[in-house]
Protein backbone atom coordinates (compact mmCIF):
# COMPACT_ATOMS: atom_id res chain seq x y z
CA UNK A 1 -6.48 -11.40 -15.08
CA UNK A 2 -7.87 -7.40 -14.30
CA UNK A 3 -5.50 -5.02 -13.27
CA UNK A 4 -7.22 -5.27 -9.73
CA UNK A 5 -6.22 -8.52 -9.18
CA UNK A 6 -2.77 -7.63 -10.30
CA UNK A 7 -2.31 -4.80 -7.63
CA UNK A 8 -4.25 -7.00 -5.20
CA UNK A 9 -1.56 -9.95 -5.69
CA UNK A 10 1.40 -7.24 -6.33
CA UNK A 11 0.36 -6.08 -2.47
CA UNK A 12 1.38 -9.23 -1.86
CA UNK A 13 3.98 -10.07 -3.03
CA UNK A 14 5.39 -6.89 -2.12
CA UNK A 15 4.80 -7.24 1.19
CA UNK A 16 6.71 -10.77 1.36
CA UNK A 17 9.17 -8.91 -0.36
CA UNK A 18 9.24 -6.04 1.99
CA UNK A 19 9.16 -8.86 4.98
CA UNK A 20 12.09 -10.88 3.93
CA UNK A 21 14.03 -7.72 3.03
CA UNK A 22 13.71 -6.46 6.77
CA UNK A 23 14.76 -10.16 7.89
CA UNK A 24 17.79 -10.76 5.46
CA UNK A 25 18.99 -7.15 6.71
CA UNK A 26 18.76 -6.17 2.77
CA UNK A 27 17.12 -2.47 1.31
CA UNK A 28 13.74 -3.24 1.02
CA UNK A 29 13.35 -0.37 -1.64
CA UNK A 30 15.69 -2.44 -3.70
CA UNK A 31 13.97 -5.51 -3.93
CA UNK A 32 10.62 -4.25 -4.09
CA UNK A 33 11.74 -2.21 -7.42
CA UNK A 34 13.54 -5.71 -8.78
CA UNK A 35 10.39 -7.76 -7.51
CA UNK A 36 8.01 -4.91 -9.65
CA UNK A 37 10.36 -5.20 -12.71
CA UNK A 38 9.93 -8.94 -12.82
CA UNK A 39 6.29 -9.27 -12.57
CA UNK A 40 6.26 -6.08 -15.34
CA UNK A 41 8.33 -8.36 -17.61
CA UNK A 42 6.12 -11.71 -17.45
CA UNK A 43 4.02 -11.77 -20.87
CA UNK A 44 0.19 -12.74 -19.37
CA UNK A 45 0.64 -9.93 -16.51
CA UNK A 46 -1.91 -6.87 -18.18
CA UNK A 47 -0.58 -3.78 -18.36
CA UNK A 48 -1.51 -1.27 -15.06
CA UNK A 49 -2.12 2.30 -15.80
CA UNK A 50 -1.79 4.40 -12.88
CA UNK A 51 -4.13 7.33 -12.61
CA UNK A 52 -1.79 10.70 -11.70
CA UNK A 53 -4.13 11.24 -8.35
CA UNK A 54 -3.33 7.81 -7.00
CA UNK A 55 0.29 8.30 -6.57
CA UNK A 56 0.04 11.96 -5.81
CA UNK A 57 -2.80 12.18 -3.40
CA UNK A 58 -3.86 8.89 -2.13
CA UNK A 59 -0.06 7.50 -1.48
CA UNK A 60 2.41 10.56 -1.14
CA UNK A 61 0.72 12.33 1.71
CA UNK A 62 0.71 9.17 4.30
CA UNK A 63 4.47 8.46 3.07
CA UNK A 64 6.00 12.30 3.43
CA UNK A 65 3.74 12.71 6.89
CA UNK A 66 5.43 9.79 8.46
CA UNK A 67 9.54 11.29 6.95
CA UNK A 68 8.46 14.47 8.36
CA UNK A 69 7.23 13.04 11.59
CA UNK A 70 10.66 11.67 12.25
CA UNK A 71 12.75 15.08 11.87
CA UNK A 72 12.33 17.59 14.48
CA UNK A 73 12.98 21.34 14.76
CA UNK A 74 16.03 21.43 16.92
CA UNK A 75 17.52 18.91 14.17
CA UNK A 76 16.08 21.35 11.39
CA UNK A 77 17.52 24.39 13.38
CA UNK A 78 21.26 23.04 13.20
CA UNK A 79 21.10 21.78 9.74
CA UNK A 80 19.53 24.72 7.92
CA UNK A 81 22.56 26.54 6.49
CA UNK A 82 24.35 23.94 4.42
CA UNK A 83 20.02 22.27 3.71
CA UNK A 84 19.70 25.78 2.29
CA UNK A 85 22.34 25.46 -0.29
CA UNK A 86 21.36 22.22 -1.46
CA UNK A 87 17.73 22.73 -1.73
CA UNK A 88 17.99 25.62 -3.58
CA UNK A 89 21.40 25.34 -5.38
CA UNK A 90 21.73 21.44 -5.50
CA UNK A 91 18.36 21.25 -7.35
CA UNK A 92 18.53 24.07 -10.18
CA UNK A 93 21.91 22.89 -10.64
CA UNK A 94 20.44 19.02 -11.34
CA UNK A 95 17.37 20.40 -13.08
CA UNK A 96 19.47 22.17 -15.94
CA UNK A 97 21.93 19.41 -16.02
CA UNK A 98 19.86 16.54 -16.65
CA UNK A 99 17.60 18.51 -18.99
CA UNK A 100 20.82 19.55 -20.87
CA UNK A 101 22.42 15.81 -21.29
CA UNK A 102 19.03 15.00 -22.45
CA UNK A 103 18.17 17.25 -25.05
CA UNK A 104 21.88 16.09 -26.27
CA UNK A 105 21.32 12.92 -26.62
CA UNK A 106 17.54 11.86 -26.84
CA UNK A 107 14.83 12.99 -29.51
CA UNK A 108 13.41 15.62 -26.50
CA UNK A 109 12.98 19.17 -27.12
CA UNK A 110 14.06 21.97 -24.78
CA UNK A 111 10.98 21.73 -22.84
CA UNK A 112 10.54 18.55 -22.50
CA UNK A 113 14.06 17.64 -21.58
CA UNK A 114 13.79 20.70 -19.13
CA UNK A 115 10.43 18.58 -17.92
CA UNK A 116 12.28 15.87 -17.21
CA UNK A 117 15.16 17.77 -15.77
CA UNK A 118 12.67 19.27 -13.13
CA UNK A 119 11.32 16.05 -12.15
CA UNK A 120 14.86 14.11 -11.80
CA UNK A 121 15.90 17.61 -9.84
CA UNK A 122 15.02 16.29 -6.57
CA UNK A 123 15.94 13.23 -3.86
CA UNK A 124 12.82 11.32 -2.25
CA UNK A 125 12.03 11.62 1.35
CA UNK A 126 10.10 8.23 1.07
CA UNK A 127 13.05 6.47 -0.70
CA UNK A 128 16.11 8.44 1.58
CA UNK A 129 13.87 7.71 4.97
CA UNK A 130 13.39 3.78 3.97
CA UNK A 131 17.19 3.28 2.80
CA UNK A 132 18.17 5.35 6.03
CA UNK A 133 16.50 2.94 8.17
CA UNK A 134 19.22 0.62 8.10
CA UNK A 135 21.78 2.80 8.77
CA UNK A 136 23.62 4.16 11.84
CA UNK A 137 24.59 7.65 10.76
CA UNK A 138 25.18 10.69 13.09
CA UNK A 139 21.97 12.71 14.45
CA UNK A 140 23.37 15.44 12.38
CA UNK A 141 24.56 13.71 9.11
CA UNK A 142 21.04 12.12 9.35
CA UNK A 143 19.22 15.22 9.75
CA UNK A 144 20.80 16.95 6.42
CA UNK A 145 19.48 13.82 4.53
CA UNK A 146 16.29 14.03 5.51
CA UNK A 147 15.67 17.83 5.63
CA UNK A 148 17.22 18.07 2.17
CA UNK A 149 15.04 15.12 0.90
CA UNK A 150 11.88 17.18 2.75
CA UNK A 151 12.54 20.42 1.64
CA UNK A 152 13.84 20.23 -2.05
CA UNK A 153 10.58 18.86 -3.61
CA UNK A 154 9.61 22.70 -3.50
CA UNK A 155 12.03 23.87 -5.49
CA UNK A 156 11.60 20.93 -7.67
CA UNK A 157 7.83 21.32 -7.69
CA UNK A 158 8.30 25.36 -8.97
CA UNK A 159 10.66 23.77 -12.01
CA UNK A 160 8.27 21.42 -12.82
CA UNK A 161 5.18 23.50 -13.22
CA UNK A 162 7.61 26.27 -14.55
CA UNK A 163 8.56 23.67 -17.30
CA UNK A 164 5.23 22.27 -18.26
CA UNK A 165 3.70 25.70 -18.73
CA UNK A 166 6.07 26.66 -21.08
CA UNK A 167 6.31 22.73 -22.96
CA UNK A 168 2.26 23.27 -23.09
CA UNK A 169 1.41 26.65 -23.70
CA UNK A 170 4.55 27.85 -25.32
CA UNK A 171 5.20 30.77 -23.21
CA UNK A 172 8.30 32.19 -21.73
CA UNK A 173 10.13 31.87 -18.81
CA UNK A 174 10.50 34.94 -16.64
CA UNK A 175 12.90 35.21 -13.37
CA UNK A 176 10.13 37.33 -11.57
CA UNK A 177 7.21 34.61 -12.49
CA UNK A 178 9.30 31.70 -11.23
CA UNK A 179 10.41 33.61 -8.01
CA UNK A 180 6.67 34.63 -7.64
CA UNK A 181 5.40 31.07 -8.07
CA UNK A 182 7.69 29.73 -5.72
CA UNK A 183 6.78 32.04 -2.82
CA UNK A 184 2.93 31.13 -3.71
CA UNK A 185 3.99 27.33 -3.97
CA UNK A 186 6.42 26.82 -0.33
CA UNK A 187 5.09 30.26 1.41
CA UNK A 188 1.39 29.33 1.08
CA UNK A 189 2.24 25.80 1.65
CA UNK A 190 4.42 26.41 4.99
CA UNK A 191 1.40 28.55 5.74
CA UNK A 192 -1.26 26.20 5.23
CA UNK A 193 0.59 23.25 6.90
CA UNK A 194 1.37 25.63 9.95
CA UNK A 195 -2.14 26.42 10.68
CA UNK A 196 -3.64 23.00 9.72
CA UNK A 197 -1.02 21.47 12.85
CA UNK A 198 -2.53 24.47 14.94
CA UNK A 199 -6.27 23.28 14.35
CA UNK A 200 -5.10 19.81 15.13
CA UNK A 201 -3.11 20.43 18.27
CA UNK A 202 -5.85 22.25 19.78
CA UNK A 203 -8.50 19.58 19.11
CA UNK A 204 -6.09 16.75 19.96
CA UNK A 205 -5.09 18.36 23.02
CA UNK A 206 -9.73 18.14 23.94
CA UNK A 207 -9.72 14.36 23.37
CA UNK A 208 -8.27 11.03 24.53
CA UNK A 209 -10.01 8.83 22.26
CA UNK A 210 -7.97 6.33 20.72
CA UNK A 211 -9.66 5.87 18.17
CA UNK A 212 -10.86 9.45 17.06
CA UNK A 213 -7.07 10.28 17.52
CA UNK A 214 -6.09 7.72 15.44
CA UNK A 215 -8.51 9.21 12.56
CA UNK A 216 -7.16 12.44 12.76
CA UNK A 217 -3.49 11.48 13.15
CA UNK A 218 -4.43 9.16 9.72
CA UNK A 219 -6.94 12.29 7.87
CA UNK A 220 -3.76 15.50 8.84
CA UNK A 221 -2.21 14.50 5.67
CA UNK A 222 -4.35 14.36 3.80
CA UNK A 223 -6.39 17.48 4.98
CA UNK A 224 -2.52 19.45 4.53
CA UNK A 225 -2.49 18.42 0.72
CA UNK A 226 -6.07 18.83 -0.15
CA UNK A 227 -6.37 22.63 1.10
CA UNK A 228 -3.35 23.55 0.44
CA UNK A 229 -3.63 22.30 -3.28
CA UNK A 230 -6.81 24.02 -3.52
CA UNK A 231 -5.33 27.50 -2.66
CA UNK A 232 -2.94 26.65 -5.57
CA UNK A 233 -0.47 26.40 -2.85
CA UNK A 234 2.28 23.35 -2.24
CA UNK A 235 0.52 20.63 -0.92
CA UNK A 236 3.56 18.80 -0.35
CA UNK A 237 5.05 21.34 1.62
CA UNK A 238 2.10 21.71 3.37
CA UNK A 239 2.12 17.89 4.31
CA UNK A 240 6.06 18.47 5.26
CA UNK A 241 5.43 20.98 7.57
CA UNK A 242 2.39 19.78 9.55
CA UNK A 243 4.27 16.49 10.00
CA UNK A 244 7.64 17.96 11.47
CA UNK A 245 5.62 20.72 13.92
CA UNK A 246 3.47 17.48 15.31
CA UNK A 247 6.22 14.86 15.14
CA UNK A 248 7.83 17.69 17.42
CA UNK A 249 4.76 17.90 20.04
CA UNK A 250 3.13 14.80 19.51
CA UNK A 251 4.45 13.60 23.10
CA UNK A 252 2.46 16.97 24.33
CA UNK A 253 -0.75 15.97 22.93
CA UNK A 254 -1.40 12.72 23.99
CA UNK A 255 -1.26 9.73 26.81
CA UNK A 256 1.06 7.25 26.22
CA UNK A 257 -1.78 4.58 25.15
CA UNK A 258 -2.89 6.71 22.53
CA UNK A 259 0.67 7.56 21.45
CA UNK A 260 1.37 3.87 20.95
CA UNK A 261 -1.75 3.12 18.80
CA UNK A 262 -1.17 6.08 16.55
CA UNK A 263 2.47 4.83 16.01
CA UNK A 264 0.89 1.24 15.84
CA UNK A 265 -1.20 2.33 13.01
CA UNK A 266 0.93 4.48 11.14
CA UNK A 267 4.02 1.97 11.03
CA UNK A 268 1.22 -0.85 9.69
CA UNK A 269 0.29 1.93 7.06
CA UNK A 270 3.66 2.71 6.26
CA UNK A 271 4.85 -0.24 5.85
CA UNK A 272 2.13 -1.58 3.32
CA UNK A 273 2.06 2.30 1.09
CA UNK A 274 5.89 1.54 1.13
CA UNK A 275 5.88 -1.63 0.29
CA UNK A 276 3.53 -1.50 -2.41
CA UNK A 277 4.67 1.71 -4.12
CA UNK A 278 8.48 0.56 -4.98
CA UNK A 279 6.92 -2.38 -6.33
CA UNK A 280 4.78 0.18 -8.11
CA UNK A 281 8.18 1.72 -9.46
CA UNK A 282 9.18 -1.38 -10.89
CA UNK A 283 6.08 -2.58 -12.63
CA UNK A 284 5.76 0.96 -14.30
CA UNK A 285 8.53 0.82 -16.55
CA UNK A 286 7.75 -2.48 -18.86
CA UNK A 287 4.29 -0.56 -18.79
CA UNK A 288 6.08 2.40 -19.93
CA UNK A 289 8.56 1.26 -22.53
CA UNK A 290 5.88 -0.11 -24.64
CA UNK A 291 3.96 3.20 -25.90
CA UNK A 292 7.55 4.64 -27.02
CA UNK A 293 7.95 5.94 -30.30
CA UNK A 294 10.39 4.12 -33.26
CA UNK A 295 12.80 7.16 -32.51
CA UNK A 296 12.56 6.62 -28.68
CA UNK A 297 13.94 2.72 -28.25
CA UNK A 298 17.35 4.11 -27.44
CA UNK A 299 16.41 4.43 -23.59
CA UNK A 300 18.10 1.13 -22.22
CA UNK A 301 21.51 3.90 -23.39
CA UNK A 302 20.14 6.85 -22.31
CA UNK A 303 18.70 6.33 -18.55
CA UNK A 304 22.42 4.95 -17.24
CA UNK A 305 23.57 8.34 -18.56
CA UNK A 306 21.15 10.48 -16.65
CA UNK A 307 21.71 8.38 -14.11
CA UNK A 308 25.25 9.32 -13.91
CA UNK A 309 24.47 12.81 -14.72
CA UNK A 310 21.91 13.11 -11.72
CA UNK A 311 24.95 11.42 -8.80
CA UNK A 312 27.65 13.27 -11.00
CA UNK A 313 26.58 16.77 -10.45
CA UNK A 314 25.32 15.72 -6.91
CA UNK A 315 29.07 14.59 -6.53
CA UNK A 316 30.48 17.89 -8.01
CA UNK A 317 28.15 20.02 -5.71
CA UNK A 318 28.45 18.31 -2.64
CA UNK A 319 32.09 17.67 -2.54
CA UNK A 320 32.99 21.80 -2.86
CA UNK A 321 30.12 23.50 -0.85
CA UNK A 322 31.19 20.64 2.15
CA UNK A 323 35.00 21.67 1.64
CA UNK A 324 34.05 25.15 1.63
CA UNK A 325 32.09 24.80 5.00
CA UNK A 326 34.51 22.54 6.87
CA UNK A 327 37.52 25.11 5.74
CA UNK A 328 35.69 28.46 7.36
CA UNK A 329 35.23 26.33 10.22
CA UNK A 330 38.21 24.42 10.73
CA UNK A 331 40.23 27.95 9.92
CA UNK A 332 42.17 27.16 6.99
CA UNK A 333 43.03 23.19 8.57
CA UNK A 334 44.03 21.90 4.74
CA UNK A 335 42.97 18.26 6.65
CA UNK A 336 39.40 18.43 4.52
CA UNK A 337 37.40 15.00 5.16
CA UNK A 338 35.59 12.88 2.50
CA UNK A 339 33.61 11.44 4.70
CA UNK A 340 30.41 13.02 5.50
CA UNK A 341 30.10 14.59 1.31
CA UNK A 342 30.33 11.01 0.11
CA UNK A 343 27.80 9.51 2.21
CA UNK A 344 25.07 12.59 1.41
CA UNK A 345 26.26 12.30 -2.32
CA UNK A 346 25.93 8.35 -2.47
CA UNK A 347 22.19 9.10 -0.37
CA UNK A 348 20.46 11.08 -2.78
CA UNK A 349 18.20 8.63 -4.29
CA UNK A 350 15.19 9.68 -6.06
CA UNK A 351 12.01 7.21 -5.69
CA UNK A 352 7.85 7.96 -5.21
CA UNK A 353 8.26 12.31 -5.65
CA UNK A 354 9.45 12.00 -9.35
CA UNK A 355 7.14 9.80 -10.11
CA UNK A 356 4.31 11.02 -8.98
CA UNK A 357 5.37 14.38 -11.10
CA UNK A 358 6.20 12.10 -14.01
CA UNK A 359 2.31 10.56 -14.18
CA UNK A 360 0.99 14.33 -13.52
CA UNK A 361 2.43 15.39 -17.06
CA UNK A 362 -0.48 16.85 -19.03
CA UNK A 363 -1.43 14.78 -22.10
CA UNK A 364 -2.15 17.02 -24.73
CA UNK A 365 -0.57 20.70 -25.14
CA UNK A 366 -2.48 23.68 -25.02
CA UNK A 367 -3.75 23.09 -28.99
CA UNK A 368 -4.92 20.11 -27.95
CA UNK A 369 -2.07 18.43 -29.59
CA UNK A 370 -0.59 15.02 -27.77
CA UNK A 371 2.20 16.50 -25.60
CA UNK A 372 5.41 15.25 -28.11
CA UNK A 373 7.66 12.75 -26.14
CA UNK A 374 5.52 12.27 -22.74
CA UNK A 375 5.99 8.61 -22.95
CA UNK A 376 9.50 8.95 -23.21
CA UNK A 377 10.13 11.20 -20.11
CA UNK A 378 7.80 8.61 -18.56
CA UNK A 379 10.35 6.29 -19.07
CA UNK A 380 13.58 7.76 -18.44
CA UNK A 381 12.13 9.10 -15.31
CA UNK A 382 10.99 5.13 -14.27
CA UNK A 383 14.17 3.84 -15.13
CA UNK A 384 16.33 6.63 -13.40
CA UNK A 385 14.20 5.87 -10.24
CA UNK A 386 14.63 2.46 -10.82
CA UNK A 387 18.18 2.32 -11.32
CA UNK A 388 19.42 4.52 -8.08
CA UNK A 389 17.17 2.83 -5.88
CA UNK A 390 18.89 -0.30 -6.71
CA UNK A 391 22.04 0.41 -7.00
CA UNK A 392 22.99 3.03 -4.59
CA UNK A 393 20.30 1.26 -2.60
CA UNK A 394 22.52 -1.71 -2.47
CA UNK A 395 25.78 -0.32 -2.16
CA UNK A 396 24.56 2.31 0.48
CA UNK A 397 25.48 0.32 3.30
CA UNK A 398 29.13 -0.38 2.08
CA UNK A 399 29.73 3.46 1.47
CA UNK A 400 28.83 3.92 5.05
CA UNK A 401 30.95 1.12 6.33
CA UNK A 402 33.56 2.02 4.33
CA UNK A 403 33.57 6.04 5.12
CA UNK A 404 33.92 5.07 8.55
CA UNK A 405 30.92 8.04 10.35
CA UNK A 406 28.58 5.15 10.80
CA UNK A 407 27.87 4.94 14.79
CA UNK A 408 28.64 1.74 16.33
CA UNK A 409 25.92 -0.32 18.28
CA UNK A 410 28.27 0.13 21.39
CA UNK A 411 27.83 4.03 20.93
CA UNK A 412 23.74 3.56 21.15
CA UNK A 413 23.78 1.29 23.76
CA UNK A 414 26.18 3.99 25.81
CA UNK A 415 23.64 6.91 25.12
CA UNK A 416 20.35 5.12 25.79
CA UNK A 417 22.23 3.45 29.22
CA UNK A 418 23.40 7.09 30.24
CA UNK A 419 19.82 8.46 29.42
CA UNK A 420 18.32 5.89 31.68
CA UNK A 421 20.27 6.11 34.56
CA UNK A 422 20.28 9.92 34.31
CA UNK A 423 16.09 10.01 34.02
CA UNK A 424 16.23 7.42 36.72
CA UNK A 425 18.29 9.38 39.26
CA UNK A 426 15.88 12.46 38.79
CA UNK A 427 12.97 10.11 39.28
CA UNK A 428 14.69 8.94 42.31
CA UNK A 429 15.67 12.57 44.39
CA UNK A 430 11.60 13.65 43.57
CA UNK A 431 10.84 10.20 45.14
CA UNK A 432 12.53 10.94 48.41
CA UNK A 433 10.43 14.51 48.49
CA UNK A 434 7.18 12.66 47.59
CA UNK A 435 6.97 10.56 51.23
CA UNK A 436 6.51 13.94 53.02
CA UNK A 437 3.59 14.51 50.53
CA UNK A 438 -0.32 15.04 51.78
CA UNK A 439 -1.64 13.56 49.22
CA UNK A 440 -0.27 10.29 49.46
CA UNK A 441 -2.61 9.54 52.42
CA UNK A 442 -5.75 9.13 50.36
CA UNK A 443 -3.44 6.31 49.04
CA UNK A 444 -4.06 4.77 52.44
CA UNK A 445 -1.70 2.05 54.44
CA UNK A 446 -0.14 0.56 51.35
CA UNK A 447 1.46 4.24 50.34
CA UNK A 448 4.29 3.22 52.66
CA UNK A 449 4.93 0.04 51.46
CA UNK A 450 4.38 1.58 47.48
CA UNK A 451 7.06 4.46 48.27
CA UNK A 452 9.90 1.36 49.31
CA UNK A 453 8.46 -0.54 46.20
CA UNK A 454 9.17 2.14 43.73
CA UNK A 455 12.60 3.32 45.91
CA UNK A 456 13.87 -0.20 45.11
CA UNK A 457 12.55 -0.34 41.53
CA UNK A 458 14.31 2.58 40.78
CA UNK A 459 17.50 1.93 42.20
CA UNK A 460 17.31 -1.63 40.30
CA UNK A 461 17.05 0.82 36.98
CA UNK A 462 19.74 2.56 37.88
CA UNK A 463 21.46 -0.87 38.03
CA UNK A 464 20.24 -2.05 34.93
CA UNK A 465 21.80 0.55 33.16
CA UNK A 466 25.00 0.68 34.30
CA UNK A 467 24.96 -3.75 33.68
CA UNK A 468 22.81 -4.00 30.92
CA UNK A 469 21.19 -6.46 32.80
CA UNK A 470 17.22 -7.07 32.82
CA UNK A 471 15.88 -9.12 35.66
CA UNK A 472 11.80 -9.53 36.51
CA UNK A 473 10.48 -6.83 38.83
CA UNK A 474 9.08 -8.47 42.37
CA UNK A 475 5.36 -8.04 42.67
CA UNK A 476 4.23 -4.62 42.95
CA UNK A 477 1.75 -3.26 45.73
CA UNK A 478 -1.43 -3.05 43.58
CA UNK A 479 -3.29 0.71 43.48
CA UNK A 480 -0.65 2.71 45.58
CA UNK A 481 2.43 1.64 43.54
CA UNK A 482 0.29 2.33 39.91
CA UNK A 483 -0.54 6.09 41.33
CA UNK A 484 3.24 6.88 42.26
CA UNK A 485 4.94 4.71 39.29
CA UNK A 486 2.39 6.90 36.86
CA UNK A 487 3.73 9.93 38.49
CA UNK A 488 7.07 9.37 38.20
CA UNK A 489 7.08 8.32 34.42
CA UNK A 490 5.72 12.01 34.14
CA UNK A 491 9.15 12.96 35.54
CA UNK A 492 10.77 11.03 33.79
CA UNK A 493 9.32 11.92 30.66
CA UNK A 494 10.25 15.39 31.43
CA UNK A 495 13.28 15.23 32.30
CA UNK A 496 14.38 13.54 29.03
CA UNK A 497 12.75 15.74 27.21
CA UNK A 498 15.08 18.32 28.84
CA UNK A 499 17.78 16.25 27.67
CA UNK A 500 16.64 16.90 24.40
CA UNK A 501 16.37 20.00 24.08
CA UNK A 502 19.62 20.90 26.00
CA UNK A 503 20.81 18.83 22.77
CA UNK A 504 22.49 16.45 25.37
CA UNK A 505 20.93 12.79 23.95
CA UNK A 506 19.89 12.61 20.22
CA UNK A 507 16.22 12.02 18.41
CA UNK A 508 16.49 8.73 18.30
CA UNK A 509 17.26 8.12 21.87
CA UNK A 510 14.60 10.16 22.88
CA UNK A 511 12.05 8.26 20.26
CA UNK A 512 13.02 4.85 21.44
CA UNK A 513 12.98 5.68 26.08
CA UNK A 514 9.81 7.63 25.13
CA UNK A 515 8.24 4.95 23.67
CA UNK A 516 9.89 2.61 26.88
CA UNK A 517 8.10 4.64 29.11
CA UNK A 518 5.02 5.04 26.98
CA UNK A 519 4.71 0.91 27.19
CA UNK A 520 5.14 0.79 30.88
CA UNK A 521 2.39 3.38 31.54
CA UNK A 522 0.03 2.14 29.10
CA UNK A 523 0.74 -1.30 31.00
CA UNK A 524 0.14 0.30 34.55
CA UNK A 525 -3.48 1.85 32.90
CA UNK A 526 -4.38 -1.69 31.39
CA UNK A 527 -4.47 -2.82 35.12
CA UNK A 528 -6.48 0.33 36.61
């Protein structure tokens, strides 16, 4: 058996994996890792090598696109100060930790264990966005797990290169070269991932091709990471950025056909780079464990300790900056809630981003000497990723439950019924103004009978959401109804995107009537 039949059949499996997980209601990350482990373990499977590039450039850029894409600004905007101190603060504090526990108790030197440090610094935006899935959490406790999952793998990212100059070449670290590389690493990144959404909104906003959007909604990734890691810039931040500014304006730049084949696409894509990369996870570590070292076979001890280390300092950050920010605002109320600190601490998983760093390790130091102990950060770094996305996968859910901030299906169904009667209503006082219209009369005798059509379809909205209630429209009056039901999905459309952005309804309402109203006018257009 070659190793391409092994990923071919592993894309497979994981797939079924991935399928059952979403039917059984289980984390799919946590299965697929467990499903990889197994087929690592069983004797005739060949050992797969994974090139650093496949991980970092043909995988990563898809999977961080698609997190970004579901983050906007106006969640970024309110979530920014306490993000700050954990992208910053949260991950030197990890990096130094872990790299500390490890030089203490495996054979690593300072810069390797500071390597390895670096890459465990981080939670994954691929592994936080899958687990968070399944969740019901507040717009705003949502948004600071998936900003800080976005936005820390720059900080990370400076450590890491930080750390493998000096474990290659030997040199120093210096405060000012660090601060410098980090403003070439997330400025010119930002920068690069700014203009390439600019280029693309502009030519987006010249086509409606499905299909040529569809290309370019599929090649913005990876454009963002290419250039950007060719100007020696972040191309992860790059990829980060593009994806929140055009998940932002992607309703802007498109019909609603298009919109739902680009979303088509990328959830297929998603779901199979997903799928097959925790399974990935999980076939990497047999692979790894066997080129360790005699002095290296104490691992099975040491990855449950920097696992610990990694949620213990996460814990012992967390727990005081969130005290410290619901004390200045509650004005000295001593009433301090666990809550919300337990559910980010138990969410930091880490997942694809450290490994991808772990494979891009150099081999050989700058003497051309084999990098001492690369093997073994290789492993820890597998196993530590392997461990937290099982077992806080797993026991996510029940932290949730059991913290009590989880939003009830009742709560949803309230919002999205609100939204929908609200839309509806505006829909239904520009309908009233549109009979006294001159153009309807190029819509000839049947605009009358259209205008009572959509009056009564509107009002049985209106109904719907206040019942919950779905009954089968009556016929509709062929070309006149299509012309005025078009143009009143436009108002609609606007007005809940004024909802939005008067922070009235959340993301994910918005996401799910957009895409309701995106369905019904690609429907009306299928019958032009």
């Amino acid at each position: 058996m070659t190793g391409l039949t092994v990923i071919l059949l592993l894309v497979v499996l994981a797939t079924a994996v991935a399928t059952g997980a979403r039917r059984w209601r289980l984390p799919a990350p946590s299965l697929l890792v467990i499903a990889g482990l197994v087929v690592g373990l069983i004797p005739w499977v060949p050992e797969v090598r994974l090139p650093p590039h496949v991980i970092s450039v043909l995988v990563l850029p898809p999977l961080l696109y698609a997190s970004a894409g579901e983050i906007s600004v106006r969640d970024l905007r309110s979530v920014w100060r306490p993000v700050t101190g954990l992208v910053f603060g949260l991950v030197l504090a990890s990096a130094v930790a872990v790299g500390y526990v490890a030089r203490a108790i495996t054979p690593l030197t300072t810069a390797t264990a500071f390597i390895l440090g670096a890459v465990l610094a981080s939670t994954d935006p691929v592994a936080v966005t899958a687990l968070g899935r399944r969740l019901s959490l507040p717009p705003r406790v949502q948004a600071m797990v998936q900003a800080e999952s976005l936005f820390n793998d720059a900080t990370s990212l400076v450590l890491y290169k930080v750390a493998v100059a000096t474990a290659v070449s030997g040199s120093a670290i210096t405060v000012s070269g660090t601060v410098e590389q980090f403003l070439i690493l997330a400025g010119g990144g930002a920068l690069i991932g700014a203009a390439v959404a600019a280029v693309v909104t502009l030519i987006r906003r010249r086509t409606e091709d499905p299909v040529l959007e569809t290309v370019i909604a599929l090649v913005t990734p990876y454009a963002s990471y290419v250039i950007a890691e060719d100007s020696h810039a972040s191309g992860v931040t790059a990829v980060i950025v593009s994806g929140v500014v055009l998940g932002s304006t992607g309703h802007k730049l498109s019909n609603a056909p298009v919109r739902l084949q680009i979303h088509a696409v990328y959830d297929t894509v998603t779901f199979l780079l997903e799928s097959v990369v925790f399974a990935l996870i999980g076939l990497e570590l047999p692979s790894a464990v066997r080129h360790l070292t005699h002095d290296e076979h104490g691992w099975p001890l040491w990855v449950p300790v920097i696992a610990f280390t990694v949620l213990a300092i996460r814990l012992l950050w967390i727990f005081p900056l969130s005290a410290l920010i619901q004390y200045r605002h509650k004005e000295g109320d001593s009433r301090l809630s666990w809550r919300v600190p337990a559910v980010l601490s138990w969410a930091g998983t880490r997942g694809v981003m450290p490994l991808a760093a772990a494979l891009s390790i150099p081999l050989v130091t700058h003497t051309g000497a084999p990098l001492p102990h690369r093997a073994l950060i290789l492993t820890l770094t597998t196993g530590t990723i392997a461990l937290t996305v099982v077992f806080q996968g797993f026991t996510l859910v029940p932290v949730v439950r059991r913290s009590g901030i989880a939003l009830e299906p009742e709560h949803t169904a309230r919002e999205e019924a609100r939204t929908r009667r609200h839309i509806a209503h505006t829909a239904l006082e520009e309908l009233k103004q549109l009979g006294d219209l001159d153009e309807l009369a190029e819509l000839g005798a049947a605009a009358e009978a259209a205008l009572k059509q959509a009056h009564r379809d509107l009002e049985a909205r209106i109904h719907q959401a206040e019942d919950a209630h779905y009954s089968d429209p009556d016929a509709r009056p062929a070309d006149a109804y299509r012309e005025i039901r078009r143009t009143l999905i436009g108002i609609e459309a606007a007005e809940l995107q004024r909802l939005y952005e008067a922070n009235t309804i959340s993301n994910a309402t918005r996401r799910r009537i957009q895409r309701e109203l995106d369905l019904e006018e690609a429907s009306l257009r299928a019958r032009d």
